[in-house]
PDB file of N, CA and C in Angstrom:
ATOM      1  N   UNK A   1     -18.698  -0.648  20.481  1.00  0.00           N
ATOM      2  CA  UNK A   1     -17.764   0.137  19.685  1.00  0.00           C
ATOM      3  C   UNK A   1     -18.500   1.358  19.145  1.00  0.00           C
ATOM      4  N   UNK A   2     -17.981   2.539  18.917  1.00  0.00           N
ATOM      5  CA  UNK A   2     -18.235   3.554  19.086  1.00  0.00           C
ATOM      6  C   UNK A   2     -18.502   3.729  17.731  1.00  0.00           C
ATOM      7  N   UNK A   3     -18.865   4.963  17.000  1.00  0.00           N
ATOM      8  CA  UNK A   3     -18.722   5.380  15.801  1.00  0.00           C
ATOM      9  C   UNK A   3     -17.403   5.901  15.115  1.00  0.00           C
ATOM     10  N   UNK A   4     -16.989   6.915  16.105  1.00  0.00           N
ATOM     11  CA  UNK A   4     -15.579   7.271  15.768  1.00  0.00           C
ATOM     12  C   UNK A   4     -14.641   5.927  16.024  1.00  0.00           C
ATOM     13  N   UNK A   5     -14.755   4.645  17.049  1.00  0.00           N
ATOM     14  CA  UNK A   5     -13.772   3.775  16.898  1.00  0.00           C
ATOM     15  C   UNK A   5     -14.186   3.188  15.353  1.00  0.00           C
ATOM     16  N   UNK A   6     -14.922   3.443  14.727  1.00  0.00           N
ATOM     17  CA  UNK A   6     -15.557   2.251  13.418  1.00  0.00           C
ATOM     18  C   UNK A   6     -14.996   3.189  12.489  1.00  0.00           C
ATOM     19  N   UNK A   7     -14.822   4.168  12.254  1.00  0.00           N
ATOM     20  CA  UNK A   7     -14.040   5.363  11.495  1.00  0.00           C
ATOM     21  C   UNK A   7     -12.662   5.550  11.636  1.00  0.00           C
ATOM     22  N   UNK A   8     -12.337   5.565  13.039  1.00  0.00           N
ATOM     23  CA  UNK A   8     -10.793   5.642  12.817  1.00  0.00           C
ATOM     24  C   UNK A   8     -10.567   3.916  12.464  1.00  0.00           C
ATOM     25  N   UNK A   9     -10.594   2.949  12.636  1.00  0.00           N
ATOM     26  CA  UNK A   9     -10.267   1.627  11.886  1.00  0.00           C
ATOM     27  C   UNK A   9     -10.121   1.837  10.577  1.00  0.00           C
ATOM     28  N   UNK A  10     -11.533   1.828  10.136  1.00  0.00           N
ATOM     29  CA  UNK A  10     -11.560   2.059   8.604  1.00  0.00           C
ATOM     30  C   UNK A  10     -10.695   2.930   7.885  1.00  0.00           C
ATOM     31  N   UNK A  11     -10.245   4.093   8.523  1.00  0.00           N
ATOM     32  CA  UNK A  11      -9.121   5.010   8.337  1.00  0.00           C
ATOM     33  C   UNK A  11      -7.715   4.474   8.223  1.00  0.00           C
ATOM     34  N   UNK A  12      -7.471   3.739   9.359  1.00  0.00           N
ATOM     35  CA  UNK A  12      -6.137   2.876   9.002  1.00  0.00           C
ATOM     36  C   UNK A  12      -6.338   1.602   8.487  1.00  0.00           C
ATOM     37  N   UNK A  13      -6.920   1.113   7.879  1.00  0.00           N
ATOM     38  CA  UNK A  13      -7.554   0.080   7.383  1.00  0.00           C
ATOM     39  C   UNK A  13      -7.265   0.777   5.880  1.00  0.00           C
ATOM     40  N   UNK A  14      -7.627   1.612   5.788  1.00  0.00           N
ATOM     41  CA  UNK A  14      -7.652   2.534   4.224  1.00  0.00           C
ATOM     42  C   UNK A  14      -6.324   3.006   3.935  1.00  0.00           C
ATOM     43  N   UNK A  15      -5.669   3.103   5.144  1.00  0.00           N
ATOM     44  CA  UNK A  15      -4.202   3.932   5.070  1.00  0.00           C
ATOM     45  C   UNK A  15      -2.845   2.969   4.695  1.00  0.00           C
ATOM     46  N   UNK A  16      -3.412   1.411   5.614  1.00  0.00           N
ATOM     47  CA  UNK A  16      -2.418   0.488   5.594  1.00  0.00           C
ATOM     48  C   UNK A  16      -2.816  -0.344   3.833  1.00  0.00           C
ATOM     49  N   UNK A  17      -4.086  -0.338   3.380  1.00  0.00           N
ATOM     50  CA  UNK A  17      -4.183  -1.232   2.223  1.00  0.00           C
ATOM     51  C   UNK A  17      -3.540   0.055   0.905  1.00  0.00           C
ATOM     52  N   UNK A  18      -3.628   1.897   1.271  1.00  0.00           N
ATOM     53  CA  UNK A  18      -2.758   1.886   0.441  1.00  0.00           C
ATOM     54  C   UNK A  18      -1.297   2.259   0.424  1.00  0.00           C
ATOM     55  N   UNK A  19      -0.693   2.083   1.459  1.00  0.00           N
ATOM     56  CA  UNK A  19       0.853   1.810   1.758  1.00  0.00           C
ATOM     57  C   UNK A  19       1.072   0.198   1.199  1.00  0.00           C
ATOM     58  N   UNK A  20       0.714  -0.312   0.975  1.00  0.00           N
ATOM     59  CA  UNK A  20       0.235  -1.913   0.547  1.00  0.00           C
ATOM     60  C   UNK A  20       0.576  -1.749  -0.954  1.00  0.00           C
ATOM     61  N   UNK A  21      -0.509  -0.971  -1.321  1.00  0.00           N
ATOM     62  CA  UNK A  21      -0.687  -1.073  -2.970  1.00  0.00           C
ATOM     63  C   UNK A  21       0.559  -0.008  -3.373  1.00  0.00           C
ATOM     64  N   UNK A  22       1.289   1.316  -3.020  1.00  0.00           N
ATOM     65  CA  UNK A  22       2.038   1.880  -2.744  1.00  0.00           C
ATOM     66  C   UNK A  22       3.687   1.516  -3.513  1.00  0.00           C
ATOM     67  N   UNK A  23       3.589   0.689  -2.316  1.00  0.00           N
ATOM     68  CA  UNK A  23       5.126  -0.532  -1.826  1.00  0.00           C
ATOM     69  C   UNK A  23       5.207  -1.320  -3.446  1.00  0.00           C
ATOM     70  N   UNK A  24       4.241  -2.340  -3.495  1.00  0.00           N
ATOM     71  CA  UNK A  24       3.856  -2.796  -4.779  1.00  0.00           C
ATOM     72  C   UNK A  24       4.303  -2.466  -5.953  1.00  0.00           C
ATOM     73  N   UNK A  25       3.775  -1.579  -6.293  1.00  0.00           N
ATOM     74  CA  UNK A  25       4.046  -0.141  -7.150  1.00  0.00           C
ATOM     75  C   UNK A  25       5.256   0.272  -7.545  1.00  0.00           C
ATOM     76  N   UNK A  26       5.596   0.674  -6.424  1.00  0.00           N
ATOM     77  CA  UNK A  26       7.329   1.149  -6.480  1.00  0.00           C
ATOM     78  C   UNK A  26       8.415  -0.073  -6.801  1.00  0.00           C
ATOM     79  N   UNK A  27       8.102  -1.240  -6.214  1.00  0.00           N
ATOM     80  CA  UNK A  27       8.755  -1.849  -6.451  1.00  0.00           C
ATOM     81  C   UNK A  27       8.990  -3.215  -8.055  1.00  0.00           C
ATOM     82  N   UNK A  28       7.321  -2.415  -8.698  1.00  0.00           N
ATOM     83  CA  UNK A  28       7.487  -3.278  -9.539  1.00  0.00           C
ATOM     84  C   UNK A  28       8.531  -2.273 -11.031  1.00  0.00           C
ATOM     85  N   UNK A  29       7.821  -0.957 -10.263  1.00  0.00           N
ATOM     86  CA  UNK A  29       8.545   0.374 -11.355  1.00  0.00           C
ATOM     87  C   UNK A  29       9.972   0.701 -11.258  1.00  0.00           C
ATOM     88  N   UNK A  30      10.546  -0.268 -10.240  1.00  0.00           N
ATOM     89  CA  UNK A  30      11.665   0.204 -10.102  1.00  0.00           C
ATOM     90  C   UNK A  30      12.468  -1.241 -10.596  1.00  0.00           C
ATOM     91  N   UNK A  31      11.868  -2.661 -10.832  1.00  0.00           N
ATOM     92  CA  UNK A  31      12.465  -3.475 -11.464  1.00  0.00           C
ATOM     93  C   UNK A  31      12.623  -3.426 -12.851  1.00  0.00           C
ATOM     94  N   UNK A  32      11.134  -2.413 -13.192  1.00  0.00           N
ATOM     95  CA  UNK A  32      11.519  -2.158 -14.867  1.00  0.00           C
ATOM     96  C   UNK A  32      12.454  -1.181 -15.261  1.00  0.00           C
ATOM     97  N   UNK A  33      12.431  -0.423 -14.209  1.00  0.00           N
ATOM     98  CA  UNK A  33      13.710   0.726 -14.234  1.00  0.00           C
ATOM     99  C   UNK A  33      14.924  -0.076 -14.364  1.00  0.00           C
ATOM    100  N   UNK A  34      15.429  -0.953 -13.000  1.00  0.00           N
ATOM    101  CA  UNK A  34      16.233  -1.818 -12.980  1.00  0.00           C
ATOM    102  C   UNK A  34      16.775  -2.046 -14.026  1.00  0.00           C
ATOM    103  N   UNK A  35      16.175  -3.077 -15.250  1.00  0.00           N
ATOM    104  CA  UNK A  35      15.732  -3.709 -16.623  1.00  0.00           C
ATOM    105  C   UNK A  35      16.122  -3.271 -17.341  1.00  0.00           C
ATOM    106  N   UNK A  36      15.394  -1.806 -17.483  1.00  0.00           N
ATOM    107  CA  UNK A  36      16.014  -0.966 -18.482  1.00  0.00           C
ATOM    108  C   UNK A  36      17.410  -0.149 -18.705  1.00  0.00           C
ATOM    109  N   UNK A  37      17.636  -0.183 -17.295  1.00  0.00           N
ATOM    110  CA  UNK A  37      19.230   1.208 -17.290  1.00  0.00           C
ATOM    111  C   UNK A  37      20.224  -0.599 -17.756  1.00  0.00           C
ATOM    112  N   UNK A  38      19.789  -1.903 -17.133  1.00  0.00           N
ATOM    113  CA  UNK A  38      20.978  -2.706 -17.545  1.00  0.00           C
ATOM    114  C   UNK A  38      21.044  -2.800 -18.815  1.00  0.00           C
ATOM    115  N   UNK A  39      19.978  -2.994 -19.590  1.00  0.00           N
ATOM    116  CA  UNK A  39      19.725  -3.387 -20.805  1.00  0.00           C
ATOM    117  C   UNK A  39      20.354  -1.893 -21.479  1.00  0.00           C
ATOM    118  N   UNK A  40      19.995  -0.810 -21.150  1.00  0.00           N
ATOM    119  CA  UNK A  40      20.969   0.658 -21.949  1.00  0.00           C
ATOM    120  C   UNK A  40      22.463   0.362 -21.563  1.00  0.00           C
ATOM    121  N   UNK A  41      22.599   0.136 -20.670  1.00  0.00           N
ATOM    122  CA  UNK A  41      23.916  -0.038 -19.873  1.00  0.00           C
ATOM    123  C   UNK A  41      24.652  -1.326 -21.556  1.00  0.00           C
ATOM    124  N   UNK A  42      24.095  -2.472 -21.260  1.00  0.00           N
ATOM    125  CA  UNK A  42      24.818  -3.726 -22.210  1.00  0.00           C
ATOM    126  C   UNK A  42      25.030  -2.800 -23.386  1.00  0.00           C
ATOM    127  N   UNK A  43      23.686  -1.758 -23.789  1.00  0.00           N
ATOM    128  CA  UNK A  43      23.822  -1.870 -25.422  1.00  0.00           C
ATOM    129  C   UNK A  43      25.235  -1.051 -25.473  1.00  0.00           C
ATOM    130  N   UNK A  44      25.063   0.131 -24.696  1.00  0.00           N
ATOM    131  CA  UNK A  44      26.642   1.180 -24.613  1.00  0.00           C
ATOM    132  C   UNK A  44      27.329   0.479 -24.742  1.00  0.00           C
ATOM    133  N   UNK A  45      27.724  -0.884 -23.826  1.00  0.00           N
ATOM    134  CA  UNK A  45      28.745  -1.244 -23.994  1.00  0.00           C
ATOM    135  C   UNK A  45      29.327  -2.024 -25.487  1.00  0.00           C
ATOM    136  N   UNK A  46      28.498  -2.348 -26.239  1.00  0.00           N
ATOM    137  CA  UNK A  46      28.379  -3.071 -27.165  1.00  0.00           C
ATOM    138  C   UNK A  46      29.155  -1.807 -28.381  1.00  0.00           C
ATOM    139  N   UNK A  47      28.354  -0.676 -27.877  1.00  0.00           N
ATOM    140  CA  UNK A  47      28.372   0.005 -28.830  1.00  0.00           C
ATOM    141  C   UNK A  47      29.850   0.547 -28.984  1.00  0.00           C
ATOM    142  N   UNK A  48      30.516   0.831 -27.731  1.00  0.00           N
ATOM    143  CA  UNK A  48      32.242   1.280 -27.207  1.00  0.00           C
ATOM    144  C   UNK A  48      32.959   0.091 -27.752  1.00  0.00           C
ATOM    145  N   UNK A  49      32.555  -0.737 -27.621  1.00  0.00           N
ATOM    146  CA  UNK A  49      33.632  -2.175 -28.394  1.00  0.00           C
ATOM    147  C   UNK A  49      33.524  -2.388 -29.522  1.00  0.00           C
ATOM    148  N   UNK A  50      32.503  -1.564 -30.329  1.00  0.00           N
ATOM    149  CA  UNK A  50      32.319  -2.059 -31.944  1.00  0.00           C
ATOM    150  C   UNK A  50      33.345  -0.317 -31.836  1.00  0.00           C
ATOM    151  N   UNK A  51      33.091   0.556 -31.606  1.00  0.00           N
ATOM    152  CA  UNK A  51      33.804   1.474 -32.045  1.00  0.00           C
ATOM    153  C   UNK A  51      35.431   1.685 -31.804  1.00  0.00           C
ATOM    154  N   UNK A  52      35.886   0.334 -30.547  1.00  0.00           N
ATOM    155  CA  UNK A  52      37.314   0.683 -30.232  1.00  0.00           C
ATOM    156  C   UNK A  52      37.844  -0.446 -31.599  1.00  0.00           C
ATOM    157  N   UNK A  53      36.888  -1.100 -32.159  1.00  0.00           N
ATOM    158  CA  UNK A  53      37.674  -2.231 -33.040  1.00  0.00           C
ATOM    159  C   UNK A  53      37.622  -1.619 -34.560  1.00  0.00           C
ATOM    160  N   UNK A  54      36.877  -0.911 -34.682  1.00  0.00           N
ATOM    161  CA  UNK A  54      36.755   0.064 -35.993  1.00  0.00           C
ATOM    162  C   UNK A  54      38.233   1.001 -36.097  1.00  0.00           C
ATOM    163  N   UNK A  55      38.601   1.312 -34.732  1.00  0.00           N
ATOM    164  CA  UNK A  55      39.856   2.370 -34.949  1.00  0.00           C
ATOM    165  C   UNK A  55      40.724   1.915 -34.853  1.00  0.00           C
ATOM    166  N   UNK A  56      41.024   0.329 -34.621  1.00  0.00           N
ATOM    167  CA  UNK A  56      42.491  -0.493 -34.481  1.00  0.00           C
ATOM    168  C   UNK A  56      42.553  -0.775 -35.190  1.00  0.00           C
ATOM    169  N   UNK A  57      41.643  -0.793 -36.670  1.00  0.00           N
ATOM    170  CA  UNK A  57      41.911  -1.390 -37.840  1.00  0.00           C
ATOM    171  C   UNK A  57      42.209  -0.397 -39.164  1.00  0.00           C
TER     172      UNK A  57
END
């Protein structure tokens, strides 16, 4: 094995572990995203039903 074959490996070897760590990443930032827009999402709603019962009364 050559030098350049021991370089280009290590190259995609380097490329695939950080598409790896990448993927990971995104997907853990996007469950807290997830998390958070539901959790803003509940409170709005909380907040539209305390205010439609304030004006029926």
């Amino acid at each position: 094995m050559g030098i350049a074959s021991k370089a280009g490996d290590l190259a995609f070897k380097s490329f695939t572990a950080a598409l790896g760590v990448a993927t990971v990443y995104l997907a853990a930032t996007f469950s807290v995203n997830l998390y958070r827009g539901l959790a803003w999402h509940n409170a709005q709603s909380k907040i539209d039903g305390q205010g439609s019962n304030e004006e029926s009364t």
